[in-house]
N, C-alpha and C. Protein backbone atom coordinates (compact mmCIF):
# COMPACT_ATOMS: atom_id res chain seq x y z
N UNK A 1 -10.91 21.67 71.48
CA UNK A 1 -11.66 21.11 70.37
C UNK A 1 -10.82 20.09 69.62
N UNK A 2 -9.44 20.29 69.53
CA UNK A 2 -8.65 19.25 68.45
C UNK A 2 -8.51 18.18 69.48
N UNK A 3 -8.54 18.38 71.35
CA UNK A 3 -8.02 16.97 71.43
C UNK A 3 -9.71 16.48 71.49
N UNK A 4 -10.71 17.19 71.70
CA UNK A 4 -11.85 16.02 71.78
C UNK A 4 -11.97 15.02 69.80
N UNK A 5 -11.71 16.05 69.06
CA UNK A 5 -11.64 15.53 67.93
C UNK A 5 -10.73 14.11 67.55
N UNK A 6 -9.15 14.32 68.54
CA UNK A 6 -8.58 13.16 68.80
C UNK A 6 -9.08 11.86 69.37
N UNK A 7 -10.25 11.55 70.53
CA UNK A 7 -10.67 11.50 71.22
C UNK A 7 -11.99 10.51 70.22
N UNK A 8 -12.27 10.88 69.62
CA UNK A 8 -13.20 10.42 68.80
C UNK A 8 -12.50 9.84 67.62
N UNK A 9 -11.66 10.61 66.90
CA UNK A 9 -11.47 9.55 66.24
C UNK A 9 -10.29 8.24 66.54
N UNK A 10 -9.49 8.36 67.65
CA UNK A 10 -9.00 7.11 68.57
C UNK A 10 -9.99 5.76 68.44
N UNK A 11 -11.67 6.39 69.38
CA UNK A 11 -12.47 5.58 69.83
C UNK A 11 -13.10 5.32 68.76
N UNK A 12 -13.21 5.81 67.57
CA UNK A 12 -13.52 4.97 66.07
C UNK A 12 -13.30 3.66 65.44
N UNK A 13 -11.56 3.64 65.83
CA UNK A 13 -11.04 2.86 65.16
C UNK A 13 -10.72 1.63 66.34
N UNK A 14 -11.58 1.64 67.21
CA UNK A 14 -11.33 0.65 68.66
C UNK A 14 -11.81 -0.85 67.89
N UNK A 15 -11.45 -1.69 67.67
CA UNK A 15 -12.20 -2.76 67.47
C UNK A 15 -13.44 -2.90 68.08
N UNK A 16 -14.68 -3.30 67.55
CA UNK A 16 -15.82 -3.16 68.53
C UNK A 16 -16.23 -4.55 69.69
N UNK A 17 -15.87 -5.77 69.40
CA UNK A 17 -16.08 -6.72 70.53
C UNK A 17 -17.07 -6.49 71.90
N UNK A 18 -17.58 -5.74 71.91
CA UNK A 18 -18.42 -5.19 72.95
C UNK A 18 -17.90 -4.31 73.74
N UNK A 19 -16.67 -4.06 73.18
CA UNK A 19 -16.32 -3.07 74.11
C UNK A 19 -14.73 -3.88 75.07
N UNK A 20 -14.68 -4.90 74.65
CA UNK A 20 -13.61 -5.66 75.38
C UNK A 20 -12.32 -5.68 74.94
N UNK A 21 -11.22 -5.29 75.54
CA UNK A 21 -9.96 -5.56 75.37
C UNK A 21 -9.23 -6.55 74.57
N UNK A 22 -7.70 -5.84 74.46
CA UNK A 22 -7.24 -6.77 73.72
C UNK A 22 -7.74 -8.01 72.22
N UNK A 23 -8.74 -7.22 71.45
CA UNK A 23 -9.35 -8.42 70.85
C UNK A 23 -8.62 -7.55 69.53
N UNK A 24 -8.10 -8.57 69.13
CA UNK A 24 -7.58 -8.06 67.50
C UNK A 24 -8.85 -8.52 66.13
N UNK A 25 -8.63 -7.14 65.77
CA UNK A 25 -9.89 -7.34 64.45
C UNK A 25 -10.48 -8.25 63.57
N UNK A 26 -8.97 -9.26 63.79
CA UNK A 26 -9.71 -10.53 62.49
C UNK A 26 -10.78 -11.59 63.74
N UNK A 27 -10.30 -11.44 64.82
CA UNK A 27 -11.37 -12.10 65.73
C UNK A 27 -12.45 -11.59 66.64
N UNK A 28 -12.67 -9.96 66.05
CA UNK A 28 -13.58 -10.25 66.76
C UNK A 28 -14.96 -10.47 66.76
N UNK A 29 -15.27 -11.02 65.36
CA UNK A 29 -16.72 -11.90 65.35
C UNK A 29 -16.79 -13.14 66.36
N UNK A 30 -15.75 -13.66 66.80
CA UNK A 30 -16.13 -14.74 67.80
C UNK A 30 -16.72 -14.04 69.22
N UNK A 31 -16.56 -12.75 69.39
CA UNK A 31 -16.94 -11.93 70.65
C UNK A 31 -18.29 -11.79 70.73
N UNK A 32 -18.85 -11.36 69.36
CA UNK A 32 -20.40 -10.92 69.16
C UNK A 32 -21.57 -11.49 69.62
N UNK A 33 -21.70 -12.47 69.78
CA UNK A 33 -22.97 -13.43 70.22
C UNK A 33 -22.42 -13.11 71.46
N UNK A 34 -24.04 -14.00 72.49
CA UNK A 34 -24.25 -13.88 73.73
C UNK A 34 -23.37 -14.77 74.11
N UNK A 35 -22.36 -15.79 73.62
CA UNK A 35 -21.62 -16.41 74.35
C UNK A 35 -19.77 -16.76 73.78
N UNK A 36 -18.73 -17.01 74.33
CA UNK A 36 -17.99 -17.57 73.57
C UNK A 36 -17.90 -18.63 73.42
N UNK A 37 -17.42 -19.15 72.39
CA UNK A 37 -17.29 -20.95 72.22
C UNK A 37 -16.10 -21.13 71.98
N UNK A 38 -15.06 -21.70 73.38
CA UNK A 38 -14.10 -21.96 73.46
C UNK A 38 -13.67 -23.56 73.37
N UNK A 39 -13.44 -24.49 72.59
CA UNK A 39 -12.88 -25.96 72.49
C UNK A 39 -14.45 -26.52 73.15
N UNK A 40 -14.67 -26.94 73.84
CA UNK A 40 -16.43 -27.83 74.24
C UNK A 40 -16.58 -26.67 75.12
N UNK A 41 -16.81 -25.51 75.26
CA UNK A 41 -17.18 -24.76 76.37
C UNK A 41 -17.92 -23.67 75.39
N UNK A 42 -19.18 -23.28 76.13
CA UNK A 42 -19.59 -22.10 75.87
C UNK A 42 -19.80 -20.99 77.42
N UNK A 43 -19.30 -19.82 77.47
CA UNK A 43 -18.91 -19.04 77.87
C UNK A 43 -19.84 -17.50 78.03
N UNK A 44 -20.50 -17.29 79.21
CA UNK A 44 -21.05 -16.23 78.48
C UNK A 44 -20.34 -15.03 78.56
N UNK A 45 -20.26 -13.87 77.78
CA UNK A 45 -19.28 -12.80 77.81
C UNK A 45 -19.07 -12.28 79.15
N UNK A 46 -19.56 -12.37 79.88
CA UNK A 46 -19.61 -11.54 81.25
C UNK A 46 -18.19 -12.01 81.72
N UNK A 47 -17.70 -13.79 81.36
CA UNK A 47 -16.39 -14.16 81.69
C UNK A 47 -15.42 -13.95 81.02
N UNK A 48 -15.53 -13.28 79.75
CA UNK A 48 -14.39 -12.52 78.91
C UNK A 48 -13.80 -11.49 79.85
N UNK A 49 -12.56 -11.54 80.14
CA UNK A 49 -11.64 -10.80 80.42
C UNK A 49 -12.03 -10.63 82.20
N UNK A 50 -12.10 -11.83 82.68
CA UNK A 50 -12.27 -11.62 83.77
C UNK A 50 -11.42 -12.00 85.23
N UNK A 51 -10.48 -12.41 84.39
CA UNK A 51 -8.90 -12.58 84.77
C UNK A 51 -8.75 -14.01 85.40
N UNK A 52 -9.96 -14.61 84.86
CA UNK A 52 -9.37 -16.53 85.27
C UNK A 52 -9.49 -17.32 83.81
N UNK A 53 -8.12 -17.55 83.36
CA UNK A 53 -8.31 -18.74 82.06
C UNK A 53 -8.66 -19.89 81.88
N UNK A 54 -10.30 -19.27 81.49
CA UNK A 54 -11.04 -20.95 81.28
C UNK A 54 -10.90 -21.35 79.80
N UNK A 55 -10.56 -20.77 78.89
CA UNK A 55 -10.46 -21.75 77.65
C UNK A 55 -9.08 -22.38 77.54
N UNK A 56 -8.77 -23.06 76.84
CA UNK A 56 -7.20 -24.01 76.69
C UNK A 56 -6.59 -23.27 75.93
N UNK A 57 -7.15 -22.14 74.83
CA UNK A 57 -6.44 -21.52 73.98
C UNK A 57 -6.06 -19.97 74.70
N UNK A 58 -6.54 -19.63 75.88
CA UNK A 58 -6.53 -18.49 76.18
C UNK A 58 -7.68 -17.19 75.67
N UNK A 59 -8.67 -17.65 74.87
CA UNK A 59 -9.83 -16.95 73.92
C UNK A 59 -10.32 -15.76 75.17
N UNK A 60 -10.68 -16.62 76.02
CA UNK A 60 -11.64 -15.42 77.06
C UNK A 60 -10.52 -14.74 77.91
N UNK A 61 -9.22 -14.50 77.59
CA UNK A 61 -8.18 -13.33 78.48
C UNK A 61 -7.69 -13.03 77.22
N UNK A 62 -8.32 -12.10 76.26
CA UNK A 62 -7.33 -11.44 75.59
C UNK A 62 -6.92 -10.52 76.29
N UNK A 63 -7.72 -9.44 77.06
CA UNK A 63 -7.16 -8.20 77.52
C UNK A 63 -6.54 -8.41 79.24
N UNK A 64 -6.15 -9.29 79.72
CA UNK A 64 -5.53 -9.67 80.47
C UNK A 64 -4.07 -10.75 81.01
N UNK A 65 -3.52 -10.74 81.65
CA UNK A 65 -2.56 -11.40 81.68
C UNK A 65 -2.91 -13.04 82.30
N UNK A 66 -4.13 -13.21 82.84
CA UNK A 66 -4.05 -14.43 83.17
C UNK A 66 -4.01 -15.12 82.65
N UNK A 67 -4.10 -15.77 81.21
CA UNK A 67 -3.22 -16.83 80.51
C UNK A 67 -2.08 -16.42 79.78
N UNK A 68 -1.44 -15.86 80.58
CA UNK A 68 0.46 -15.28 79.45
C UNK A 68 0.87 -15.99 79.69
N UNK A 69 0.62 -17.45 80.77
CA UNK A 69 1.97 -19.36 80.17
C UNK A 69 1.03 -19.82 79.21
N UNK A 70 0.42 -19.37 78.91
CA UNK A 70 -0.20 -20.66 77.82
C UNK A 70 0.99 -20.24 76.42
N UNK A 71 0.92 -21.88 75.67
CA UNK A 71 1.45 -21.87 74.69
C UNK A 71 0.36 -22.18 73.54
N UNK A 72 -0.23 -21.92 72.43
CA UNK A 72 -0.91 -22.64 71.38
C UNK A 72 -0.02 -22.77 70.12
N UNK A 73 -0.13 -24.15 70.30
CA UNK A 73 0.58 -24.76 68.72
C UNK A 73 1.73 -24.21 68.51
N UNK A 74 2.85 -23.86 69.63
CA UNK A 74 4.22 -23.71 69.52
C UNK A 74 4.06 -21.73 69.85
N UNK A 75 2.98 -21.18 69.77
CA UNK A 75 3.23 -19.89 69.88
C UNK A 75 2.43 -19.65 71.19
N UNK A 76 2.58 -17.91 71.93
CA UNK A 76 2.22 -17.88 73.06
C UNK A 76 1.28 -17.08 72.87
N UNK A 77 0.31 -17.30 74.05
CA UNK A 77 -1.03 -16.18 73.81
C UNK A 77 -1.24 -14.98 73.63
N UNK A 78 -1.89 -14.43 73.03
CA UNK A 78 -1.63 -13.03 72.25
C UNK A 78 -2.41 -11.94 73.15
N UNK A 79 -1.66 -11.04 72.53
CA UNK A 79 -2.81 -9.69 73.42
C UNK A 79 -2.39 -8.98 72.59
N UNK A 80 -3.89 -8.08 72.07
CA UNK A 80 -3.77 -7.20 70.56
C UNK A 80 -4.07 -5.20 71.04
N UNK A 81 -2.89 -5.01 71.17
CA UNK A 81 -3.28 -3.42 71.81
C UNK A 81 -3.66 -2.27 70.45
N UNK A 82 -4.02 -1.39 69.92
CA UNK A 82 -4.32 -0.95 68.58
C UNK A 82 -3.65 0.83 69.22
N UNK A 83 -2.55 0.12 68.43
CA UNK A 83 -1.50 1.82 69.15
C UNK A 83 -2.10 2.81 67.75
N UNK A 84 -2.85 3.82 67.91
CA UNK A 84 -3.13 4.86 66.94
C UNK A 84 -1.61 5.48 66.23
N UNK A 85 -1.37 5.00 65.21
CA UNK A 85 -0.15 5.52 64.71
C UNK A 85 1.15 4.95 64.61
N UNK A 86 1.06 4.16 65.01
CA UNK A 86 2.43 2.89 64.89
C UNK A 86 2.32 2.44 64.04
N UNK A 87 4.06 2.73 63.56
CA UNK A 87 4.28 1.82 62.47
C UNK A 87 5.44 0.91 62.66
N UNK A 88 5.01 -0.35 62.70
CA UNK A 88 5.87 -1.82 62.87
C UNK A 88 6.87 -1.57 62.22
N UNK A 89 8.16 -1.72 62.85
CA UNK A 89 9.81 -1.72 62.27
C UNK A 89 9.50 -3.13 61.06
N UNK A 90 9.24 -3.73 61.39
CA UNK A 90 9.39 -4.90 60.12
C UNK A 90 8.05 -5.44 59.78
């Protein structure tokens, strides 16, 4: 009973994005509609996380590694994992 209770409340605090990986919370209203809109591209979700990087920013592989060379604006593409209970050294 305590780990299904774990179990639930883990999958509470999941960011909701449809259910897709790697999407950190402040973005994932760009997930919600039927499509993404990446730089002139619209995208329909089915190609989120589908392990080929079609946007320039990396938007549709958060939860994958196929855009980890991309660089944006001096920094590298992100992937947002939501560790239940971590607390960041700095």
């Amino acid at each position: 009973a305590l780990a299904a209770l774990f179990l639930l409340s883990a999958i509470s605090q999941v960011p909701q994005g449809l259910g897709l990986r790697g999407i950190h919370p402040s973005k994932s209203e760009l997930y919600t509609g039927p499509e993404l809109k990446c730089g002139d591209l619209l995208l329909p979700l089915d190609r989120v996380n589908d392990d080929y990087c079609d946007c320039p920013d990396g938007e549709d592989e958060p939860g994958t590694a196929a855009c980890s060379g991309l660089s944006v604006e001096g920094q590298p593409a992100s992937f947002y994992c939501h560790n239940l209970g971590h607390q960041p050294v700095s």
